[in-house]
C-alpha atoms as a PDB file:
ATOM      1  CA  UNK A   1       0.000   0.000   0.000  1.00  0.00           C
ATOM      2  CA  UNK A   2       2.618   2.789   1.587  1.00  0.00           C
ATOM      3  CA  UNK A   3       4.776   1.221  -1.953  1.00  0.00           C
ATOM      4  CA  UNK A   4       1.367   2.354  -4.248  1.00  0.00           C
ATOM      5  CA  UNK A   5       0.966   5.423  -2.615  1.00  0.00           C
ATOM      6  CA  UNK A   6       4.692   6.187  -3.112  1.00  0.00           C
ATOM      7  CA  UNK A   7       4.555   5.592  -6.464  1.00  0.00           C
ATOM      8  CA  UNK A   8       1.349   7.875  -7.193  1.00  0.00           C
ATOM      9  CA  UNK A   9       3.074  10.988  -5.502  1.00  0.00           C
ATOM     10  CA  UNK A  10       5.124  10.373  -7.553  1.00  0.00           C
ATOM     11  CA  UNK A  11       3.621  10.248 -10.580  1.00  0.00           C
ATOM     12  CA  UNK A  12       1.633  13.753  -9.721  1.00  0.00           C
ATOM     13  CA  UNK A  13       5.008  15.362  -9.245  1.00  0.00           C
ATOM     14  CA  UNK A  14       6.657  14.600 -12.483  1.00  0.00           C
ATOM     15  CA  UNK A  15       3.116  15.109 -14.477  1.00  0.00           C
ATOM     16  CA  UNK A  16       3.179  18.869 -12.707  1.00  0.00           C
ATOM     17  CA  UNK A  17       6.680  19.250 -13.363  1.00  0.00           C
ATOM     18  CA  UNK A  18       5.676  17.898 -17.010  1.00  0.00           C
ATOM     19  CA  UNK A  19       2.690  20.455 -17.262  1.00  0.00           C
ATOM     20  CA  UNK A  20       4.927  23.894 -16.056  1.00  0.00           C
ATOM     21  CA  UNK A  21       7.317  22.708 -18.892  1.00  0.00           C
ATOM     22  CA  UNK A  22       4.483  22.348 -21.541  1.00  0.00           C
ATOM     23  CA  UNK A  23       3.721  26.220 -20.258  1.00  0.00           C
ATOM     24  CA  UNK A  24       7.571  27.593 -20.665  1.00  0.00           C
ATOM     25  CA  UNK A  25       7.365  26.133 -24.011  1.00  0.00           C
ATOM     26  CA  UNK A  26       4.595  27.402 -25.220  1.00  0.00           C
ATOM     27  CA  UNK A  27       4.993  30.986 -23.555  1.00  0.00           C
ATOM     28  CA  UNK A  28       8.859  30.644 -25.281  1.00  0.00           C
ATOM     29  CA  UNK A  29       7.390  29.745 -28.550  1.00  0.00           C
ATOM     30  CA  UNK A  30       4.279  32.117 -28.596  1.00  0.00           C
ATOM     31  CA  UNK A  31       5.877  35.300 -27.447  1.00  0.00           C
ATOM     32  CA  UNK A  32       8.560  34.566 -30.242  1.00  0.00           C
ATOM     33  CA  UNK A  33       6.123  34.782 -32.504  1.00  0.00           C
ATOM     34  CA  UNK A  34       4.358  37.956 -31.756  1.00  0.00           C
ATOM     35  CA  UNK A  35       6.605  40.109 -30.143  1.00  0.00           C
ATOM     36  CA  UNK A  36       8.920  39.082 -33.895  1.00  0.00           C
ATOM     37  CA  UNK A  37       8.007  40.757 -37.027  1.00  0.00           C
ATOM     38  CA  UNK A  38       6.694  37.782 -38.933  1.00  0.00           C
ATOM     39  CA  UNK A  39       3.080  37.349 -39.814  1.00  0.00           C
ATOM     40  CA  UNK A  40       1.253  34.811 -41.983  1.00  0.00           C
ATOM     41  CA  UNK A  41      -1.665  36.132 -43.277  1.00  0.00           C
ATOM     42  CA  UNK A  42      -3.682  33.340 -44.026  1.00  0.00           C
ATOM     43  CA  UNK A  43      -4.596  29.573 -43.458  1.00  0.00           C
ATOM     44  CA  UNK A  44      -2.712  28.206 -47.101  1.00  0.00           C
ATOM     45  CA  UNK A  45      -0.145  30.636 -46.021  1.00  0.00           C
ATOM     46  CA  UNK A  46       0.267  28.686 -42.356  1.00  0.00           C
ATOM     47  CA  UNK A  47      -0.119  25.153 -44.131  1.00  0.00           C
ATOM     48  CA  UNK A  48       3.098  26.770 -46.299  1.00  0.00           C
ATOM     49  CA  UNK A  49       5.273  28.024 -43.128  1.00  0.00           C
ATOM     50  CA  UNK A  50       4.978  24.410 -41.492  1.00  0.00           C
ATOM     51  CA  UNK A  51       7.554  23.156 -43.734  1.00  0.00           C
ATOM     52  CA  UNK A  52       9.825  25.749 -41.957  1.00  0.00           C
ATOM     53  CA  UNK A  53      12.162  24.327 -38.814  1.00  0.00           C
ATOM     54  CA  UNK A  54      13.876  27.822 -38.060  1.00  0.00           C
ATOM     55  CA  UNK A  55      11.952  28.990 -35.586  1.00  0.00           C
ATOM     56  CA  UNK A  56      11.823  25.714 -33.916  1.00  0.00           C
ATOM     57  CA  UNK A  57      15.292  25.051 -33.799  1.00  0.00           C
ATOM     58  CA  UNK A  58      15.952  28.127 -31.139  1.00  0.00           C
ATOM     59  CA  UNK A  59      13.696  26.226 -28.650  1.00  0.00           C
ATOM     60  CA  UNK A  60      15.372  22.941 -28.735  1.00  0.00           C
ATOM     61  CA  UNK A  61      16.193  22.840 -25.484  1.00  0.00           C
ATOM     62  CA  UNK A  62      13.016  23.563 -24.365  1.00  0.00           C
ATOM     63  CA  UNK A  63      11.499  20.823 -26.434  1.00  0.00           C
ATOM     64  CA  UNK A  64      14.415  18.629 -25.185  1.00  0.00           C
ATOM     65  CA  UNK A  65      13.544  19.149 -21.441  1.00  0.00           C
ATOM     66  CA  UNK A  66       9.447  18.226 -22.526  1.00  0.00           C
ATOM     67  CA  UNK A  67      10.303  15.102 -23.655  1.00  0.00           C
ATOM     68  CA  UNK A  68      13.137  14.402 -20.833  1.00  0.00           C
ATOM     69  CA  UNK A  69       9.811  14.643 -18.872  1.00  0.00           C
ATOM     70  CA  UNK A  70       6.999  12.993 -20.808  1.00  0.00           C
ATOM     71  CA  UNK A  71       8.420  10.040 -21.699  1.00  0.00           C
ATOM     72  CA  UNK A  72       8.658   8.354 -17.736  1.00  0.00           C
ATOM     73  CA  UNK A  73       5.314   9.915 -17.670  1.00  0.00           C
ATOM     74  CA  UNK A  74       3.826   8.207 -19.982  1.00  0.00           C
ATOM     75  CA  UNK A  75       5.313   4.856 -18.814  1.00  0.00           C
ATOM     76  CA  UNK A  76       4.334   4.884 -15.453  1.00  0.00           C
ATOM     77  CA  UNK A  77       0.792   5.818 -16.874  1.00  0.00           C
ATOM     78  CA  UNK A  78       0.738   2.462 -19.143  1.00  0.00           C
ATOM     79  CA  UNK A  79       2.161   0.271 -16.302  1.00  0.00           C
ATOM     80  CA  UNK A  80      -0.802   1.705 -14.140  1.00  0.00           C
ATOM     81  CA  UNK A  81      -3.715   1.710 -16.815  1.00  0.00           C
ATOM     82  CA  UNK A  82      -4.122  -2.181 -17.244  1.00  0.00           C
ATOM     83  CA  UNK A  83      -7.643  -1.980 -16.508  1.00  0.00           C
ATOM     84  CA  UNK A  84      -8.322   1.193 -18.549  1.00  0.00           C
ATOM     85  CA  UNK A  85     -10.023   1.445 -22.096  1.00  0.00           C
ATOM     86  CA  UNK A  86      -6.748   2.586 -23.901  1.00  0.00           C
ATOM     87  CA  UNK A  87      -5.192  -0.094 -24.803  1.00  0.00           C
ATOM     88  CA  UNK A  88      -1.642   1.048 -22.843  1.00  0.00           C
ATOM     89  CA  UNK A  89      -0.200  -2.560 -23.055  1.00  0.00           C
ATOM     90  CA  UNK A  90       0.333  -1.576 -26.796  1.00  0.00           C
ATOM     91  CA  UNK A  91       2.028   1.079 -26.709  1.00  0.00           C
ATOM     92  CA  UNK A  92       5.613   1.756 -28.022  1.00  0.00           C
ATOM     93  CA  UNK A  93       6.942   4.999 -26.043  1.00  0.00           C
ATOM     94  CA  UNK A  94      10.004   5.637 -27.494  1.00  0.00           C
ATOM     95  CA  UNK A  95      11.732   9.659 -26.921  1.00  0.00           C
ATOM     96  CA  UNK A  96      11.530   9.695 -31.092  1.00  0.00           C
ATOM     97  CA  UNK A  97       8.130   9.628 -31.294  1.00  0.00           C
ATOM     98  CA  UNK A  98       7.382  11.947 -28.343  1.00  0.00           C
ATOM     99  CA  UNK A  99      10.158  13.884 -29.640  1.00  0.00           C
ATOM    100  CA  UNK A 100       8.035  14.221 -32.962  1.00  0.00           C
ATOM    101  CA  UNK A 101       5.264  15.288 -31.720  1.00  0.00           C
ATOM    102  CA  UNK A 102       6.180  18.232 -29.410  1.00  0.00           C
ATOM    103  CA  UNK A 103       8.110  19.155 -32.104  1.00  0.00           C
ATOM    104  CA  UNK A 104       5.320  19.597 -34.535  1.00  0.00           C
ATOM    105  CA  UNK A 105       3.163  20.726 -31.946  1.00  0.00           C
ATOM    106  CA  UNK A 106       5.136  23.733 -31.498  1.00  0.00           C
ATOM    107  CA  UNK A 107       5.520  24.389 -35.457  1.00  0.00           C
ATOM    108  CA  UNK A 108       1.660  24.513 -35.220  1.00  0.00           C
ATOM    109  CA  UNK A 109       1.080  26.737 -32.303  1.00  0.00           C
ATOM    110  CA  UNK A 110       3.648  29.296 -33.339  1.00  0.00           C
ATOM    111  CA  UNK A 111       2.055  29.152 -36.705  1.00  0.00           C
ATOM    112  CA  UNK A 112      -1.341  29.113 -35.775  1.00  0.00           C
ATOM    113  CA  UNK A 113      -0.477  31.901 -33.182  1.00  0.00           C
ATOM    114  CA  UNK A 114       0.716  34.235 -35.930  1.00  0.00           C
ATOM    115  CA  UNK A 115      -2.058  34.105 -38.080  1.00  0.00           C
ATOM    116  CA  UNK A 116      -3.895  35.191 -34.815  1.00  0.00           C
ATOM    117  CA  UNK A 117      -1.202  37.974 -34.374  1.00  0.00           C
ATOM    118  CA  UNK A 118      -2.025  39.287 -37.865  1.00  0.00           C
ATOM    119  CA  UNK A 119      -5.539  38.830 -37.551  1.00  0.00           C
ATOM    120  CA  UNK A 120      -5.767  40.799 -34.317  1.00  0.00           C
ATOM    121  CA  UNK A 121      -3.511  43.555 -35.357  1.00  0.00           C
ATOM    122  CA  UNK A 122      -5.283  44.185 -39.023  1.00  0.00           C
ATOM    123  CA  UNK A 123      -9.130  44.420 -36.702  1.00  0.00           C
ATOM    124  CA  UNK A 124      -7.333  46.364 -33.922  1.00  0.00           C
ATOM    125  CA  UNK A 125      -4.697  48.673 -35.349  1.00  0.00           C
ATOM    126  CA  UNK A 126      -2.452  47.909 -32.070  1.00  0.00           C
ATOM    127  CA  UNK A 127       0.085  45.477 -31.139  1.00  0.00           C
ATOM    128  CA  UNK A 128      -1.134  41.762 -30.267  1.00  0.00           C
ATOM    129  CA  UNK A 129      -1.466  40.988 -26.578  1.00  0.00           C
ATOM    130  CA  UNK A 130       1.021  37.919 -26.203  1.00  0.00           C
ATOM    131  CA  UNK A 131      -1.419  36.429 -23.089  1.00  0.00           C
ATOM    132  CA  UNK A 132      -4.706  36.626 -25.574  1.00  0.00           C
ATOM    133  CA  UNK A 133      -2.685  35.382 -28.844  1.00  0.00           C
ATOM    134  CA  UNK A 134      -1.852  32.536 -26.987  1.00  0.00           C
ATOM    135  CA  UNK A 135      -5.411  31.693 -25.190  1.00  0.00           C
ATOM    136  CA  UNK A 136      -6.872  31.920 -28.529  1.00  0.00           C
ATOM    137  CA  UNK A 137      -4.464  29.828 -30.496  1.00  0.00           C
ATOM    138  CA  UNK A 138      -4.449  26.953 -28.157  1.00  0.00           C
ATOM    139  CA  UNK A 139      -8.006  27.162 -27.936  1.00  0.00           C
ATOM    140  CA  UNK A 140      -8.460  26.986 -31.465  1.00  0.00           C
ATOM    141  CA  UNK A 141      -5.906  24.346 -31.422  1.00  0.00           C
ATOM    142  CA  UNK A 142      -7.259  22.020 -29.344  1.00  0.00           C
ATOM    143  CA  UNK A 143     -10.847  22.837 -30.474  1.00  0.00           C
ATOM    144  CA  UNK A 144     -11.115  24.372 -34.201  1.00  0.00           C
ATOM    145  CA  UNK A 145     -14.745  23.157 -34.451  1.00  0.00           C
ATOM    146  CA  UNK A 146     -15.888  25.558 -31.409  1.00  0.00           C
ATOM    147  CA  UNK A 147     -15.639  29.479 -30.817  1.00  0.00           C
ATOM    148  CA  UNK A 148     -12.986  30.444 -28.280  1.00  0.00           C
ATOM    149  CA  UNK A 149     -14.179  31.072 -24.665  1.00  0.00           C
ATOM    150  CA  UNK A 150     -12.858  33.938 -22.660  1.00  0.00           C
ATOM    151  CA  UNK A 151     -14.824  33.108 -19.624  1.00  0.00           C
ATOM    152  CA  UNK A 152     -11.647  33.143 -18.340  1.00  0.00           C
ATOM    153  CA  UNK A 153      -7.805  33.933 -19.834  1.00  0.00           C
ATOM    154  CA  UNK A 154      -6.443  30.289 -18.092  1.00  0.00           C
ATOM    155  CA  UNK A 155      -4.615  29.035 -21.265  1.00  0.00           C
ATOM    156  CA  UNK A 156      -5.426  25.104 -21.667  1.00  0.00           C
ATOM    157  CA  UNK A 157      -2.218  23.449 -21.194  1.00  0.00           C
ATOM    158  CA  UNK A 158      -3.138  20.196 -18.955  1.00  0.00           C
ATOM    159  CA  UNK A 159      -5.214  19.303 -22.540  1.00  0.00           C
ATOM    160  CA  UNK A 160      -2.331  20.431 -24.769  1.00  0.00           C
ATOM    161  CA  UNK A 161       0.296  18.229 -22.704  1.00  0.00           C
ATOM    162  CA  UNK A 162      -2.291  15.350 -22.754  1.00  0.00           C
ATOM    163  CA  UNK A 163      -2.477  15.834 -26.445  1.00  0.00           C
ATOM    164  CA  UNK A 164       0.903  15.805 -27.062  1.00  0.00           C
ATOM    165  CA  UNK A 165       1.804  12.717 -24.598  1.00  0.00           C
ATOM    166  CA  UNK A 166      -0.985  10.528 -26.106  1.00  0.00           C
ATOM    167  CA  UNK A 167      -0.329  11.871 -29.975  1.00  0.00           C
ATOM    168  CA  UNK A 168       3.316  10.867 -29.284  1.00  0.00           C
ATOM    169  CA  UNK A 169       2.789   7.597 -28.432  1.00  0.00           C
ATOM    170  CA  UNK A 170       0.324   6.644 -30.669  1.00  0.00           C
ATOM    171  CA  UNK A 171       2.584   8.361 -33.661  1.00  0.00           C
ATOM    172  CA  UNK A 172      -1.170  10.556 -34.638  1.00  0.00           C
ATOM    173  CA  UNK A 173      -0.154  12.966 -37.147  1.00  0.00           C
ATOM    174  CA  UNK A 174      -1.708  16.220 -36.538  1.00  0.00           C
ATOM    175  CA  UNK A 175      -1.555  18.326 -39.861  1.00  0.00           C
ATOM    176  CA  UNK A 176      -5.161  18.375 -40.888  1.00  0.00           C
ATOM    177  CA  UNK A 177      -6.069  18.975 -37.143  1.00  0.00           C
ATOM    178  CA  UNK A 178      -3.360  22.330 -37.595  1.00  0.00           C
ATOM    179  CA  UNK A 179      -5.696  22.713 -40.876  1.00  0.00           C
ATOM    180  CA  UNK A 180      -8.511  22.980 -39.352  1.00  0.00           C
ATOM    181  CA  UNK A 181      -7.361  25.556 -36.747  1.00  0.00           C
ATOM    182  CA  UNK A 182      -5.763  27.709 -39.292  1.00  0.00           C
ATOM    183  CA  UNK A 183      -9.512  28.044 -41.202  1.00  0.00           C
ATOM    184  CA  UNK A 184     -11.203  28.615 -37.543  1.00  0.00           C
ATOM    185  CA  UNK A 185      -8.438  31.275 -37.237  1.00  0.00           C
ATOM    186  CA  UNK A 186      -9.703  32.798 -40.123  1.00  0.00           C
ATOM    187  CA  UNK A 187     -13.359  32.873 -39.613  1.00  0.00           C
ATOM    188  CA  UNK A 188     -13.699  34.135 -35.602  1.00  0.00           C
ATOM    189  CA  UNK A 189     -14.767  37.751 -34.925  1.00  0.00           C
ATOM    190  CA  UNK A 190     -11.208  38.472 -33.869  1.00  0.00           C
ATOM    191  CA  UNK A 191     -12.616  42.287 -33.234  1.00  0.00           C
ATOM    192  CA  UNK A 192     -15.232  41.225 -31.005  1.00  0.00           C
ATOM    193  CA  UNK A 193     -13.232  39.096 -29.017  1.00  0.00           C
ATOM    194  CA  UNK A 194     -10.005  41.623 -28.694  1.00  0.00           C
ATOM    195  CA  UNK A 195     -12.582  44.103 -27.030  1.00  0.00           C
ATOM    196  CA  UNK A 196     -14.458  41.383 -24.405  1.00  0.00           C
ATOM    197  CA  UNK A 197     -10.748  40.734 -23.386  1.00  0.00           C
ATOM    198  CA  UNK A 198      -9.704  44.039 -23.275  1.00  0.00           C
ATOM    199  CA  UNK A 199     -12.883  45.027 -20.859  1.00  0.00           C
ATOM    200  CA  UNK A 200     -12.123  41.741 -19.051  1.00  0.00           C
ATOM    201  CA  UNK A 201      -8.273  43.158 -18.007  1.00  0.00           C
ATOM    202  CA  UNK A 202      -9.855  46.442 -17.401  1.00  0.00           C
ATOM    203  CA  UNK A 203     -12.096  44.940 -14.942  1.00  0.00           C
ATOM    204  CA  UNK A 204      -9.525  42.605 -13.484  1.00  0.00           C
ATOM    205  CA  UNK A 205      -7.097  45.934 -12.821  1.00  0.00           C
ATOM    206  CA  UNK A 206      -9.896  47.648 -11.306  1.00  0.00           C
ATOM    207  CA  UNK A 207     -11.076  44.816  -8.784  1.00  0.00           C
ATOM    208  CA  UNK A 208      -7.060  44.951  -8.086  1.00  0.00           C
ATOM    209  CA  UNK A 209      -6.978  48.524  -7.108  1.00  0.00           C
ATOM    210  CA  UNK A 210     -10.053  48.727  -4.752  1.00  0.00           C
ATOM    211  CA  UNK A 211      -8.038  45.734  -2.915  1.00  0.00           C
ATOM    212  CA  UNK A 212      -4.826  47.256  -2.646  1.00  0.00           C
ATOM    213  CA  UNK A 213      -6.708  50.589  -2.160  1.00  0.00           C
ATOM    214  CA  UNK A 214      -8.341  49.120   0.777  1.00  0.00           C
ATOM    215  CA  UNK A 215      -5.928  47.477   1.898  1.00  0.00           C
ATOM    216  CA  UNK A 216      -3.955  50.258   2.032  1.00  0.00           C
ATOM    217  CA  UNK A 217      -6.951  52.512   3.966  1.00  0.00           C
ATOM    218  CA  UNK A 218      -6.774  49.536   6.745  1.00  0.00           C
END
């Protein structure tokens, strides 16, 4: 029993240490993106710029320390999941094919996240907020079919890691999933959605001050 428990602590720590890696990377690879000069102005364009490594090969390290820290992940998670539905017995983890797929999931979040860039900057006239680009293209990435939510500005990345680990070691490819996103990208009110997040921060700094305002009366 004290041997099970053990083992499931620690199995939580190296998933959260997993998870705050997925973040760095994407935060790395978004905010290289926007805050660059390079835009791709539409979906055939972002289908093009996939076929492109250069902006991947300056987070290699990053990538490198992902899979460092998916791959005993995901086999603790197939020696534990014999009584599951996914058939984990199967499955061929191997640091290539994990490798793989971070790799190409970044390609498709930087791309996707600079057709947001340009989309945003064409309907607002301003610079692209890094924190919204990135909501909104992992959003769209891990959901092209549905409008982005911005009930709140958490970005996704417990599904994105998932997605990754399990694409990995099931070799998926993901291009006509990246497809999809790129059209979505292309069709959301990008205006609309720039001002609710705008009013959101506004509100956000507001309810701050009135605390530290308070606080500060006290």
């Amino acid at each position: 029993m004290r041997a099970g428990k053990k083992a499931g602590r620690g199995t939580r720590r190296a998933t959260v240490a997993l998870i705050h890696a997925v973040s760095d990377l994407v935060n790395k690879a978004v905010d290289q993106v926007v805050l660059g000069g390079e835009r791709v102005g539409s979906a055939a364009e972002a289908r093009q710029l996939l076929k492109r490594d250069e902006r991947v090969e300056a987070l290699t390290g990053d990538i490198h320390r992902v899979v460092a820290l998916a791959v005993p992940v995901l086999r603790r998670l197939a020696r534990g999941a014999r009584f599951t539905r996914i058939p984990w017995v199967f499955v061929a983890t191997t640091t290539l094919s994990i490798g793989i797929a971070v790799k190409s999931g970044v390609k498709e979040i930087q791309t996707l996240s600079s057709l947001v860039a340009h989309r945003l900057e064409r309907a607002t006239g301003a610079p692209a907020d890094p924190a919204l680009v990135k909501k909104l293209a992992v959003d769209l990435y891990l959901h092209p079919r549905r409008t982005p939510s911005l009930d709140n500005d958490r970005v996704r990345i417990v599904r994105l890691t998932r997605k990754w680990l399990i694409g990995g070691a099931f070799g998926r490819k993901t291009e006509r999933r990246a497809s999809r996103a790129f059209e979505a990208a292309e069709r959301i009110d990008v205006a609309a959605l720039a001002a609710e997040w705008d009013n959101a921060r506004r509100d956000k700094d507001g309810r701050m001050d009135r605390v530290t305002s308070s606080g500060s009366s006290g």
